[in-house]
N, C-alpha and C. Protein backbone atom coordinates (compact mmCIF):
# COMPACT_ATOMS: atom_id res chain seq x y z
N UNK A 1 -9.75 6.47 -19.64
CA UNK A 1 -9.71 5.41 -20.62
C UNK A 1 -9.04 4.20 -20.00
N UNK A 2 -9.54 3.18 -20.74
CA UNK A 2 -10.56 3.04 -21.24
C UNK A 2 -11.65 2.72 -20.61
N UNK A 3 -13.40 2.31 -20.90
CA UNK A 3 -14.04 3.05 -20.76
C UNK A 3 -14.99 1.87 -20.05
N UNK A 4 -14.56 0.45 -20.62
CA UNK A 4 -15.13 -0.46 -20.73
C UNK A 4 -14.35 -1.88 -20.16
N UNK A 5 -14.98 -2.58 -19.13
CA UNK A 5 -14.23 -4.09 -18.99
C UNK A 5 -13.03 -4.67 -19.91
N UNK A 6 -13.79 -4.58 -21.08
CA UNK A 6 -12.99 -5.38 -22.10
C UNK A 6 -11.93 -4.33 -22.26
N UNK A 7 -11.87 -2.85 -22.67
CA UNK A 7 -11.07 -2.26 -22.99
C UNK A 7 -10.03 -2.49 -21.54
N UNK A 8 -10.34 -2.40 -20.59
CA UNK A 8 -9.43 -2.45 -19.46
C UNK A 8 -8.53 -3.73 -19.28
N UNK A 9 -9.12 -4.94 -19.43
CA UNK A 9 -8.40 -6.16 -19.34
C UNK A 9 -7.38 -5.86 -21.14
N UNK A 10 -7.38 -5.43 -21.74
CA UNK A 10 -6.76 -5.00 -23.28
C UNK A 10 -5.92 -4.30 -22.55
N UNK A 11 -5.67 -3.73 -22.01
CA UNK A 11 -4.88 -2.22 -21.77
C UNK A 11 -3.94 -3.28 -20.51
N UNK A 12 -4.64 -3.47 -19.56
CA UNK A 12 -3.94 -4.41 -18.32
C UNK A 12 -2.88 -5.52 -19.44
N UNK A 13 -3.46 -6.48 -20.12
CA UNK A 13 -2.30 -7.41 -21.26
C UNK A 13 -1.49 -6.19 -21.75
N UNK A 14 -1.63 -5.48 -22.64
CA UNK A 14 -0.77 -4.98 -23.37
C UNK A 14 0.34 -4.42 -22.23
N UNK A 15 0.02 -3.59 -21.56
CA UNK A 15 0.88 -3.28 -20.30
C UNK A 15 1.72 -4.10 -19.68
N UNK A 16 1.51 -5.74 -19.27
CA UNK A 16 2.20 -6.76 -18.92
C UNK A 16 3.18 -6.96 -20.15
N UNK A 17 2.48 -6.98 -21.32
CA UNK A 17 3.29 -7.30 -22.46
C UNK A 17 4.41 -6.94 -22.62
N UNK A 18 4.19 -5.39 -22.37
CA UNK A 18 5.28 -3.87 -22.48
C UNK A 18 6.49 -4.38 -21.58
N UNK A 19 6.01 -4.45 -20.01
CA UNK A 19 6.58 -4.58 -18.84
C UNK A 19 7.56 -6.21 -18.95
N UNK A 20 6.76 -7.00 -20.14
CA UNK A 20 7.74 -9.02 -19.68
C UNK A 20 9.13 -8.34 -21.09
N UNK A 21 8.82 -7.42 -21.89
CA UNK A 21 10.09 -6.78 -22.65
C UNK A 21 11.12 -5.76 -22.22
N UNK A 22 10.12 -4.56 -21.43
CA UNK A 22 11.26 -3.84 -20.63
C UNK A 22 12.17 -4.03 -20.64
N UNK A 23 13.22 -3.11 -20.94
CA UNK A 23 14.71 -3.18 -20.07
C UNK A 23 15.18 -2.41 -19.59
N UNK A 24 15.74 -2.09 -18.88
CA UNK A 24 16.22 -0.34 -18.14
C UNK A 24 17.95 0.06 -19.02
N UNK A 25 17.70 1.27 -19.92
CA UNK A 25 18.50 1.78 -20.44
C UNK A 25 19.28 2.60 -19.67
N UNK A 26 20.34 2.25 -19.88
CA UNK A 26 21.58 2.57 -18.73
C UNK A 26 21.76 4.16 -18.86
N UNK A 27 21.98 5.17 -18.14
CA UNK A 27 22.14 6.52 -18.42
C UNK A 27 20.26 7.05 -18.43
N UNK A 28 19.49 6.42 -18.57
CA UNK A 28 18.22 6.59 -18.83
C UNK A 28 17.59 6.22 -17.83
N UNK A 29 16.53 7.69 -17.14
CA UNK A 29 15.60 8.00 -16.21
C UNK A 29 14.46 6.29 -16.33
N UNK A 30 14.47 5.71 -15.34
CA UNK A 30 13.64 4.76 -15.43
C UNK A 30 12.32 4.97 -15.19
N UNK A 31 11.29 4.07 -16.57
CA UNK A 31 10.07 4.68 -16.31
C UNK A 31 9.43 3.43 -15.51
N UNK A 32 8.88 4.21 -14.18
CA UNK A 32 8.69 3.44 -13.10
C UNK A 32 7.66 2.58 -13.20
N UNK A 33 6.64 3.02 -14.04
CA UNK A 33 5.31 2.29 -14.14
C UNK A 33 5.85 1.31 -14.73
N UNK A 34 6.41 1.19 -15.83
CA UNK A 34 7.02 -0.65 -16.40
C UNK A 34 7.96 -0.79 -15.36
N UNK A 35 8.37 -0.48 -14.53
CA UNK A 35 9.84 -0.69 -13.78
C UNK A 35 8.93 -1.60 -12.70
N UNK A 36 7.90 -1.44 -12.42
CA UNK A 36 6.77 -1.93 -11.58
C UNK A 36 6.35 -2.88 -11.81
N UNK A 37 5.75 -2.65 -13.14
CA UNK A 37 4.85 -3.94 -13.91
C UNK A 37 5.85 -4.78 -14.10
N UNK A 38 7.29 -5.05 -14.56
CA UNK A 38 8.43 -5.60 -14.75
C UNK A 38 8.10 -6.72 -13.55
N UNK A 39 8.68 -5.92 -12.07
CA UNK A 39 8.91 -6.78 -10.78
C UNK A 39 7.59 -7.50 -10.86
N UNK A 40 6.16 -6.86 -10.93
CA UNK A 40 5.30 -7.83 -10.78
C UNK A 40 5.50 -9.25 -11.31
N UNK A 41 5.78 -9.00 -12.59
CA UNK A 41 5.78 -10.51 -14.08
C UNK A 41 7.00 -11.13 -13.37
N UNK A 42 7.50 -10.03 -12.66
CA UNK A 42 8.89 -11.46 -12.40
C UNK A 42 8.56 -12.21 -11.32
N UNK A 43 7.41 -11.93 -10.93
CA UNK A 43 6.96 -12.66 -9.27
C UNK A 43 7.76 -11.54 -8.09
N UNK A 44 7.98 -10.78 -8.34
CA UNK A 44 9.03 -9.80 -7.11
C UNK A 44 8.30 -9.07 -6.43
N UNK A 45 7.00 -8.47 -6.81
CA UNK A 45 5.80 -7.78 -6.37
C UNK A 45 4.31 -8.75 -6.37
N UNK A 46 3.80 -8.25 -4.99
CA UNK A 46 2.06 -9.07 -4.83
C UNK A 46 1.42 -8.62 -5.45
N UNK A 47 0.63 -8.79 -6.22
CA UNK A 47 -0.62 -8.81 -6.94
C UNK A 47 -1.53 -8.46 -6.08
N UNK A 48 -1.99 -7.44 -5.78
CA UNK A 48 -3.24 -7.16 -5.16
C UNK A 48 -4.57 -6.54 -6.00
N UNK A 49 -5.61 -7.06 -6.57
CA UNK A 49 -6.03 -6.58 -7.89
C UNK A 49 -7.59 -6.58 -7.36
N UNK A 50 -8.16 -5.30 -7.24
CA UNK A 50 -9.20 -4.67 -6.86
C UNK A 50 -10.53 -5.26 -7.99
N UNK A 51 -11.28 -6.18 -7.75
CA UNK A 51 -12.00 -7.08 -8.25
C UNK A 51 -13.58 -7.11 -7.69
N UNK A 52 -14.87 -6.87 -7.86
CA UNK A 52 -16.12 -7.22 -7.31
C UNK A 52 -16.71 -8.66 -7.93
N UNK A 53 -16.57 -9.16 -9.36
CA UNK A 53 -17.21 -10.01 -9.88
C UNK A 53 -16.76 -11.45 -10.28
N UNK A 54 -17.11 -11.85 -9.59
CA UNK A 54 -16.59 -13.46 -10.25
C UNK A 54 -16.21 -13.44 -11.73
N UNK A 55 -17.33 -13.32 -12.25
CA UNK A 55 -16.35 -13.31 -14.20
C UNK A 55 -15.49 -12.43 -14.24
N UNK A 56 -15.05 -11.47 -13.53
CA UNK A 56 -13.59 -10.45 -13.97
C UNK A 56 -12.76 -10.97 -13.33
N UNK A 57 -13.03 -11.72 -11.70
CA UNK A 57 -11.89 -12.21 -11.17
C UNK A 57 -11.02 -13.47 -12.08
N UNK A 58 -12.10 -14.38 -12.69
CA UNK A 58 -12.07 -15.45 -13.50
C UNK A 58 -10.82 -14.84 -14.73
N UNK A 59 -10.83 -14.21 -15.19
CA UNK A 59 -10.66 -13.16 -16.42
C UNK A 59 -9.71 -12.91 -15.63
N UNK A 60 -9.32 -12.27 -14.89
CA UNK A 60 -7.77 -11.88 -14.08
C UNK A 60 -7.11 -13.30 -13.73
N UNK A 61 -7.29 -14.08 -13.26
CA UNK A 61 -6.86 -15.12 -13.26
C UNK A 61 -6.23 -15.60 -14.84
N UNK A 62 -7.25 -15.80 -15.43
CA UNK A 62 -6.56 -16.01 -16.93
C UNK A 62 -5.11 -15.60 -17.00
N UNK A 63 -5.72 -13.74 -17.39
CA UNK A 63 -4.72 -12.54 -17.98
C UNK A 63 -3.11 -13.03 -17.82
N UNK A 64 -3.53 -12.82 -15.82
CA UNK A 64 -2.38 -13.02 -14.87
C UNK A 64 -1.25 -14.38 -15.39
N UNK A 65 -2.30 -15.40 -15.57
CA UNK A 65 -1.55 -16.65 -15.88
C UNK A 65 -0.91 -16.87 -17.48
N UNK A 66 -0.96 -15.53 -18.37
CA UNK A 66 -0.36 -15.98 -19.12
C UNK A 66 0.83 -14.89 -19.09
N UNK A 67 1.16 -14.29 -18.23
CA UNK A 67 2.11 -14.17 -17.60
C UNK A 67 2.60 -14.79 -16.70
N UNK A 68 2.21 -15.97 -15.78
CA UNK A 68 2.85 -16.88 -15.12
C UNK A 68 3.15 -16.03 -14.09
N UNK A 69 1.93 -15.92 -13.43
CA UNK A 69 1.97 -14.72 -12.08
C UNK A 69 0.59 -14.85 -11.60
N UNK A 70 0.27 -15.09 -10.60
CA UNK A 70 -1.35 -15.13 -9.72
C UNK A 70 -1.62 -14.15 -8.85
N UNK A 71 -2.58 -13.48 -8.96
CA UNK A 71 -2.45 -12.74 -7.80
C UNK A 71 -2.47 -13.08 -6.25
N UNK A 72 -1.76 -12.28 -5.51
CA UNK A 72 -2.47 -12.84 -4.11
C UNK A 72 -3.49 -12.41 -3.25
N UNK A 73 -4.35 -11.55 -3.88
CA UNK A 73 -5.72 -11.41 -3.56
C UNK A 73 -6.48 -11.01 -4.18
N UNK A 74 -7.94 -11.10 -4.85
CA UNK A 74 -8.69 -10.04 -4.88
C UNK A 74 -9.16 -9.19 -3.88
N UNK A 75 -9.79 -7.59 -3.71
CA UNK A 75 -10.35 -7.33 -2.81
C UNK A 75 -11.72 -6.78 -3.16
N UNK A 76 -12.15 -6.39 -2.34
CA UNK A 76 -13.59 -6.34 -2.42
C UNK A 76 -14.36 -7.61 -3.07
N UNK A 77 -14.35 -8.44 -3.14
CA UNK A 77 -14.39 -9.67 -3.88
C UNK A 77 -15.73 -10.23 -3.97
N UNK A 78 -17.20 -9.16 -3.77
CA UNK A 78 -18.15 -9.24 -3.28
C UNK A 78 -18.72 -10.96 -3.93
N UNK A 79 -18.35 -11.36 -5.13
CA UNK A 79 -18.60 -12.63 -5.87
C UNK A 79 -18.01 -13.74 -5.67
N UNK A 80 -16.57 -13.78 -5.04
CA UNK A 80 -15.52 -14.62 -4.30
C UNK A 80 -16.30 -15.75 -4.42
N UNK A 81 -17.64 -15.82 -3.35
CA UNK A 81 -18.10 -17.38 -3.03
C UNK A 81 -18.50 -18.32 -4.41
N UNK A 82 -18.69 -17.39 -5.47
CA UNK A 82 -19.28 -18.04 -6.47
C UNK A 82 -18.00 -18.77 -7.33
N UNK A 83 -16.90 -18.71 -6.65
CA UNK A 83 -15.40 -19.24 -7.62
C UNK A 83 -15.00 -19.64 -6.09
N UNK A 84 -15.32 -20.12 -5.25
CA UNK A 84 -14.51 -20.43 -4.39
C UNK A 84 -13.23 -21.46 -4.81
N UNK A 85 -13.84 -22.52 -4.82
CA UNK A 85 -13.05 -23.79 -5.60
C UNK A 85 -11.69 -22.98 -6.17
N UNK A 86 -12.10 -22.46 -7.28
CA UNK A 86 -11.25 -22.10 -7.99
C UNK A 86 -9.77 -21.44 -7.57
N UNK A 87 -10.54 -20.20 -6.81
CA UNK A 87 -9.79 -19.34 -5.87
C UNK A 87 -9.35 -20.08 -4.54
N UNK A 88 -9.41 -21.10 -4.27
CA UNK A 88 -8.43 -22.10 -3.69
C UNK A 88 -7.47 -22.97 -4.21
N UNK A 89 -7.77 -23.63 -5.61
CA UNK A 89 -6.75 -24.16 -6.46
C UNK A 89 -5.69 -23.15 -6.55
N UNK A 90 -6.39 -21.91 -7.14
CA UNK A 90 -5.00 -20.93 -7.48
C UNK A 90 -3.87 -20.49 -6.17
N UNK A 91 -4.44 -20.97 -5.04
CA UNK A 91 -4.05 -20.41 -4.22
C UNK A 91 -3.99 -18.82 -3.89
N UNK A 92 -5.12 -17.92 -4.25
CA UNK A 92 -5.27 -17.11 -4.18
C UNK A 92 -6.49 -16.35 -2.53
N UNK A 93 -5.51 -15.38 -2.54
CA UNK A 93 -6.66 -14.89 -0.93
C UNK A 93 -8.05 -14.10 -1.50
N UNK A 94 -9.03 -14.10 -0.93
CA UNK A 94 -10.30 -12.89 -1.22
C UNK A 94 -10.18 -11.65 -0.26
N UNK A 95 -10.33 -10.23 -0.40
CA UNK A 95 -10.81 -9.66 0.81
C UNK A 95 -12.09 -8.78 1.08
N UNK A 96 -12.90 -9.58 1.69
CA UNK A 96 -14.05 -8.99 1.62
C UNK A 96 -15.22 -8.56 2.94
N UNK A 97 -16.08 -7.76 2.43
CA UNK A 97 -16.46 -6.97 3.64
C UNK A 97 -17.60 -8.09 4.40
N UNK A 98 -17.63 -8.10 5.83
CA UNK A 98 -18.68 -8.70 6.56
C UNK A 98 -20.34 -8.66 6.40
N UNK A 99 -21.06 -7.79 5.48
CA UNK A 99 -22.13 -7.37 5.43
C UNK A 99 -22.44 -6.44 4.17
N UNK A 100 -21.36 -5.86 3.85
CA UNK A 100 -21.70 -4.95 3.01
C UNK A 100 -22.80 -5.61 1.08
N UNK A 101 -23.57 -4.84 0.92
CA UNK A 101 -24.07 -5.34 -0.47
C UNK A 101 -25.18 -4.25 -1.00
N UNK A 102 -25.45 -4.09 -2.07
CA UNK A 102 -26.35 -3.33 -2.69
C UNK A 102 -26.20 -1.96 -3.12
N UNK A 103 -24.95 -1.35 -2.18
CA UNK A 103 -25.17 0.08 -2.83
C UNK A 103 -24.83 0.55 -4.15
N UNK A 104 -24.16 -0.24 -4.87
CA UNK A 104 -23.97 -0.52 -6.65
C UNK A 104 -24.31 -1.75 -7.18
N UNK A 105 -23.74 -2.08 -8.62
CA UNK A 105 -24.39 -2.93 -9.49
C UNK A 105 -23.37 -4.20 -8.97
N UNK A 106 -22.10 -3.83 -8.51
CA UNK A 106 -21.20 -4.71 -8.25
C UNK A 106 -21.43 -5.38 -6.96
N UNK A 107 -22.55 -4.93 -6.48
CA UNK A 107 -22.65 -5.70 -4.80
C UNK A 107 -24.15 -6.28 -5.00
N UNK A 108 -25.11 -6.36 -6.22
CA UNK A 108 -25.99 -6.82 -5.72
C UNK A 108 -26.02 -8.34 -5.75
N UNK A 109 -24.84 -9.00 -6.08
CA UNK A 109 -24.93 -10.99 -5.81
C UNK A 109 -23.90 -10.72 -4.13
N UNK A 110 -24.00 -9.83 -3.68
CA UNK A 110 -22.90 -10.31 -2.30
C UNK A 110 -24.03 -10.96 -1.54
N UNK A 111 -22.82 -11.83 -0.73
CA UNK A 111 -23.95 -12.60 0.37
C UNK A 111 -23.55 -12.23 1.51
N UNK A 112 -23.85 -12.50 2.65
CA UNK A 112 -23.36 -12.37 4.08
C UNK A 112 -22.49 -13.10 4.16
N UNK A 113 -22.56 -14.58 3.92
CA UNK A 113 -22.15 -15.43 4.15
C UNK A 113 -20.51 -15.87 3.28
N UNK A 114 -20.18 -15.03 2.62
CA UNK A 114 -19.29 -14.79 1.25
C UNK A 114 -18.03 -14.96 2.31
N UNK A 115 -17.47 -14.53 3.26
CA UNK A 115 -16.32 -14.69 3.96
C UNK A 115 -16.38 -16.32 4.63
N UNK A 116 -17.63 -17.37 5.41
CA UNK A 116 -17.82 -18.51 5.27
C UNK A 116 -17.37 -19.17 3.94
N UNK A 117 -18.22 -18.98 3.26
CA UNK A 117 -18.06 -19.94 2.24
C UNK A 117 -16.89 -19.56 1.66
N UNK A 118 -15.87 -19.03 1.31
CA UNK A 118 -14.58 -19.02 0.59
C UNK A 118 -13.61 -19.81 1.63
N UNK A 119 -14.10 -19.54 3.27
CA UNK A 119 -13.05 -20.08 4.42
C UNK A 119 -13.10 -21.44 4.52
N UNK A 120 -14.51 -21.96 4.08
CA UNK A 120 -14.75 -23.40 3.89
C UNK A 120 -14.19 -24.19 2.95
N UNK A 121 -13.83 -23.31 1.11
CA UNK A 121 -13.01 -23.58 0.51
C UNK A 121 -11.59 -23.84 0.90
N UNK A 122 -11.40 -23.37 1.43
CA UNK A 122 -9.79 -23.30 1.56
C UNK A 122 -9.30 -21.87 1.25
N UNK A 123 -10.06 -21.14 0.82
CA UNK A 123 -9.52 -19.58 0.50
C UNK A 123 -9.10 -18.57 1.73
N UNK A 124 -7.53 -18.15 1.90
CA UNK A 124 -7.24 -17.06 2.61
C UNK A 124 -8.16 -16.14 3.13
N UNK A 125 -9.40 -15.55 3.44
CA UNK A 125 -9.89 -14.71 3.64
C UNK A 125 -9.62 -13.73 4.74
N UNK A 126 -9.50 -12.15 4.11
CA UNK A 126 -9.20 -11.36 5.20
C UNK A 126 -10.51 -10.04 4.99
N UNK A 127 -11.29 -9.85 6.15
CA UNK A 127 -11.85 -9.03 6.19
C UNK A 127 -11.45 -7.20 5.96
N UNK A 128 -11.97 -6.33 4.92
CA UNK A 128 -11.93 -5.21 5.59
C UNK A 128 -13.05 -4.42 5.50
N UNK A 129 -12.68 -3.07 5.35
CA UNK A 129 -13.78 -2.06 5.29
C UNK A 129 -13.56 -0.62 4.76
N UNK A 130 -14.32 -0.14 4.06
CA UNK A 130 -14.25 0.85 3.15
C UNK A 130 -14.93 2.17 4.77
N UNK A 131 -15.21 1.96 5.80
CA UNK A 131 -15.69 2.57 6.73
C UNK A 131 -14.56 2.79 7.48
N UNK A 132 -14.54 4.20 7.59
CA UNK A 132 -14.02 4.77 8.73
C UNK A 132 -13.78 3.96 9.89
N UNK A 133 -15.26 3.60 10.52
CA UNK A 133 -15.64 3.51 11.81
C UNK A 133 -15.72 2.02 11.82
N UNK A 134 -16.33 1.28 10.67
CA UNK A 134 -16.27 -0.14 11.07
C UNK A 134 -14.87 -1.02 10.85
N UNK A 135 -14.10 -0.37 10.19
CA UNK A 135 -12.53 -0.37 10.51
C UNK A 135 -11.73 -0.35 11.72
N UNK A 136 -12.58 -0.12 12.68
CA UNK A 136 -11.36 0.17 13.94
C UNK A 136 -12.29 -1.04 15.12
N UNK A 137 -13.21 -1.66 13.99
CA UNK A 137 -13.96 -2.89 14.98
C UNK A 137 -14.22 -3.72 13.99
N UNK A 138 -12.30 -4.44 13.35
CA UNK A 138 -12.81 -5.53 12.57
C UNK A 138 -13.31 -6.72 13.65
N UNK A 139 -12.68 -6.71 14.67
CA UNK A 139 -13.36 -7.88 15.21
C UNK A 139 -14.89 -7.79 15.69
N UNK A 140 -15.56 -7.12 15.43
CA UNK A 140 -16.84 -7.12 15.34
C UNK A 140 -17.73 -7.59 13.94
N UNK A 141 -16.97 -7.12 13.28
CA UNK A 141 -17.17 -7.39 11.80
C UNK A 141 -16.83 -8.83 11.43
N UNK A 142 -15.48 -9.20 11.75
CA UNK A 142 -15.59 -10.79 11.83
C UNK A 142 -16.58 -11.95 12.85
N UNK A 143 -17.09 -10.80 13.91
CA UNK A 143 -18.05 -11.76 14.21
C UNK A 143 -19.55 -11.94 13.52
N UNK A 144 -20.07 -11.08 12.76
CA UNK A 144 -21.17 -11.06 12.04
C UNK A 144 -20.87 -11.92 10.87
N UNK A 145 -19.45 -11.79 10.19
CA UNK A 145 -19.43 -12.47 9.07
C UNK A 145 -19.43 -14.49 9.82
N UNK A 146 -18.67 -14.56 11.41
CA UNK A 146 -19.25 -15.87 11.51
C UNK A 146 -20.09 -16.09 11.71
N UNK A 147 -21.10 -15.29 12.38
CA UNK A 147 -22.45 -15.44 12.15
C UNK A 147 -22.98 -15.54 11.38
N UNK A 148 -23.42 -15.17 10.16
CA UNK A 148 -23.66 -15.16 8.56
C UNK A 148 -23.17 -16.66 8.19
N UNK A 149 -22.04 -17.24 8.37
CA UNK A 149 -21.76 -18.69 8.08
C UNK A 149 -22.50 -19.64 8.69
N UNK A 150 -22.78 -19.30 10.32
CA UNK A 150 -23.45 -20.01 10.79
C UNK A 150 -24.88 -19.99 10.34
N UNK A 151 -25.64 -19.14 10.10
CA UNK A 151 -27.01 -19.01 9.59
C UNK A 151 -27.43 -19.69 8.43
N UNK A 152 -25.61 -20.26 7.31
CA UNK A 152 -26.54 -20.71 6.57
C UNK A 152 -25.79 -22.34 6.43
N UNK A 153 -25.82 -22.89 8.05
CA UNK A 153 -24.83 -24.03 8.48
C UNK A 153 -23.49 -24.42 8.24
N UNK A 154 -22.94 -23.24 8.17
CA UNK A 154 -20.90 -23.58 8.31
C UNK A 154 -21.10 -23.11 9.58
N UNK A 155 -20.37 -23.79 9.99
CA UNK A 155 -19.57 -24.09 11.70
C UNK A 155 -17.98 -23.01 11.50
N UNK A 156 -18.12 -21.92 11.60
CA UNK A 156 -16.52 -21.30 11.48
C UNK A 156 -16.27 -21.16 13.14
N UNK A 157 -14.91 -21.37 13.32
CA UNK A 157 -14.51 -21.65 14.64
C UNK A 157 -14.10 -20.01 15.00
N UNK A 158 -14.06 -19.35 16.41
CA UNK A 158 -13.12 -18.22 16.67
C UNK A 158 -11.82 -18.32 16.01
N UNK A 159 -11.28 -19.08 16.29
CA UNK A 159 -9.72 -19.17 16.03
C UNK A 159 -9.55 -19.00 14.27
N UNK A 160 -10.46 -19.11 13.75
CA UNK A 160 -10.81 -18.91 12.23
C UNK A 160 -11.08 -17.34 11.72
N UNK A 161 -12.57 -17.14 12.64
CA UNK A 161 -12.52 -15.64 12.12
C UNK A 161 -10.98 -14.73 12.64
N UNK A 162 -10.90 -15.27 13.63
CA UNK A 162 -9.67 -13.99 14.29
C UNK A 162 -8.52 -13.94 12.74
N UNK A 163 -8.50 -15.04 12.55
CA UNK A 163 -7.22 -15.32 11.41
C UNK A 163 -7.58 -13.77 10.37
N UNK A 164 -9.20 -14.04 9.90
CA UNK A 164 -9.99 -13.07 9.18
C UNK A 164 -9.12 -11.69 9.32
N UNK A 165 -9.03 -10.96 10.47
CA UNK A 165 -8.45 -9.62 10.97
C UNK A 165 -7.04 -9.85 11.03
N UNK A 166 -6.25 -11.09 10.93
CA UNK A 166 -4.65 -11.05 11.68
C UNK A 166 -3.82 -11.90 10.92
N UNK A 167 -3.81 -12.90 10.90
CA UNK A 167 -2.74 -13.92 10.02
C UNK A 167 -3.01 -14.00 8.65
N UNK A 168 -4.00 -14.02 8.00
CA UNK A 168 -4.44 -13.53 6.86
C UNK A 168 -4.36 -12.64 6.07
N UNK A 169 -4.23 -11.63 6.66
CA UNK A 169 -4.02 -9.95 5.73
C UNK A 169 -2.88 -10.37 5.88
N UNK A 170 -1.98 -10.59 7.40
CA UNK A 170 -0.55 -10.01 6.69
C UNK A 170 -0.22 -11.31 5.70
N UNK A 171 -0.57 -12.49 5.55
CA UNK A 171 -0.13 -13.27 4.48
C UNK A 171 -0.20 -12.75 2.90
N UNK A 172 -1.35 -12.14 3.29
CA UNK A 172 -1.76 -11.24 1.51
C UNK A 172 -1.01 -10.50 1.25
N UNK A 173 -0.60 -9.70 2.14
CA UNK A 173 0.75 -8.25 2.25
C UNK A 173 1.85 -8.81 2.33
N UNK A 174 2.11 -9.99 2.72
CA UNK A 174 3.34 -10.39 2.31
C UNK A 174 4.82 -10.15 3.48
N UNK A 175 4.05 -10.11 4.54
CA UNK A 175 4.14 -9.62 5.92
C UNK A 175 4.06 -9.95 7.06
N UNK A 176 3.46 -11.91 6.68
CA UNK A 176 3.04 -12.73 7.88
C UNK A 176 4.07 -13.47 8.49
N UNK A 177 5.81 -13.55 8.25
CA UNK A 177 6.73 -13.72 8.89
C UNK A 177 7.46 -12.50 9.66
N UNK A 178 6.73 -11.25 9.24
CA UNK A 178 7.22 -10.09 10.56
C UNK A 178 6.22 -9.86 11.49
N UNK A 179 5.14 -10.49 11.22
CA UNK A 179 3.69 -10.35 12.39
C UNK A 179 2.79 -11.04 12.17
């Protein structure tokens, strides 16, 4: 449960709701899941919020902001390019795969070109992969996704995709002043 979009973004508010009242009762076992959701609303924890569609990312954006909290990435973000703009105002990262599309309902608007066009926005983009094997050759993977930009005339530089695999993730993780 629940079962449905709408029921889930209902359940995600009410949960923030729970978590911006929290308080930790002294002598009392803390319940970690609000103890969690708590640090998030306070800005103390990243937002990393597992997203395929532009209208849900749109819709998380909202949620998020009336808690006065953004996330700092979607991932899988197969729709990203279609909110780029947006997802650069917010200052928010995408992370999404070099090629991947079609094997569900949530990948059939992905483009190739979806890691270009968000990098052209101004959007953080960090490549990954739900693969074993194409995981241990993101830089192969970032080169198809600059290829894919180039095919449909963005100019992405090396020094751009590399960011894709390295300065990028750890900015999302929250991790890019230890590496």
């Amino acid at each position: 449960a629940p079962s449905s979009r709408m029921g889930e973004v209902a359940l995600l508010r009410q949960r923030l709701e729970d978590a911006r009242v929290w308080k930790a009762e002294p002598g009392k076992a803390p319940d970690l899941e609000l103890r969690a959701l708590r640090q998030l609303v306070d800005g103390e924890l990243l937002i990393q919020n597992h997203c395929y569609r532009a209208d849900e990312m749109l819709l998380r954006l909202d949620l998020f902001g009336e808690f006065g909290v953004r996330p700092r990435a979607f991932h899988h973000a197969t729709e990203a390019y279609k909110i780029a703009a947006e997802l650069a105002a917010a200052g928010v990262g995408a992370v999404v795969w070099a090629d991947w599309w079609g094997i569900k309902l949530e990948l059939f608007d992905a483009v190739p070109a979806n890691a270009a066009l968000l990098a052209r926005a101004g959007v953080r983009v960090a490549l990954h992969s739900d693969s074993p094997y194409d995981v241990q050759r993101l830089n192969q993977q970032a080169a198809f996704a600059m290829a894919a930009g180039r095919r449909v005339g963005l100019t992405v530089q090396p020094d751009e995709a590399i960011r894709w695999i390295t300065a990028n993730p750890a900015w999302i993780l929250g991790i890019d002043e230890q590496v």
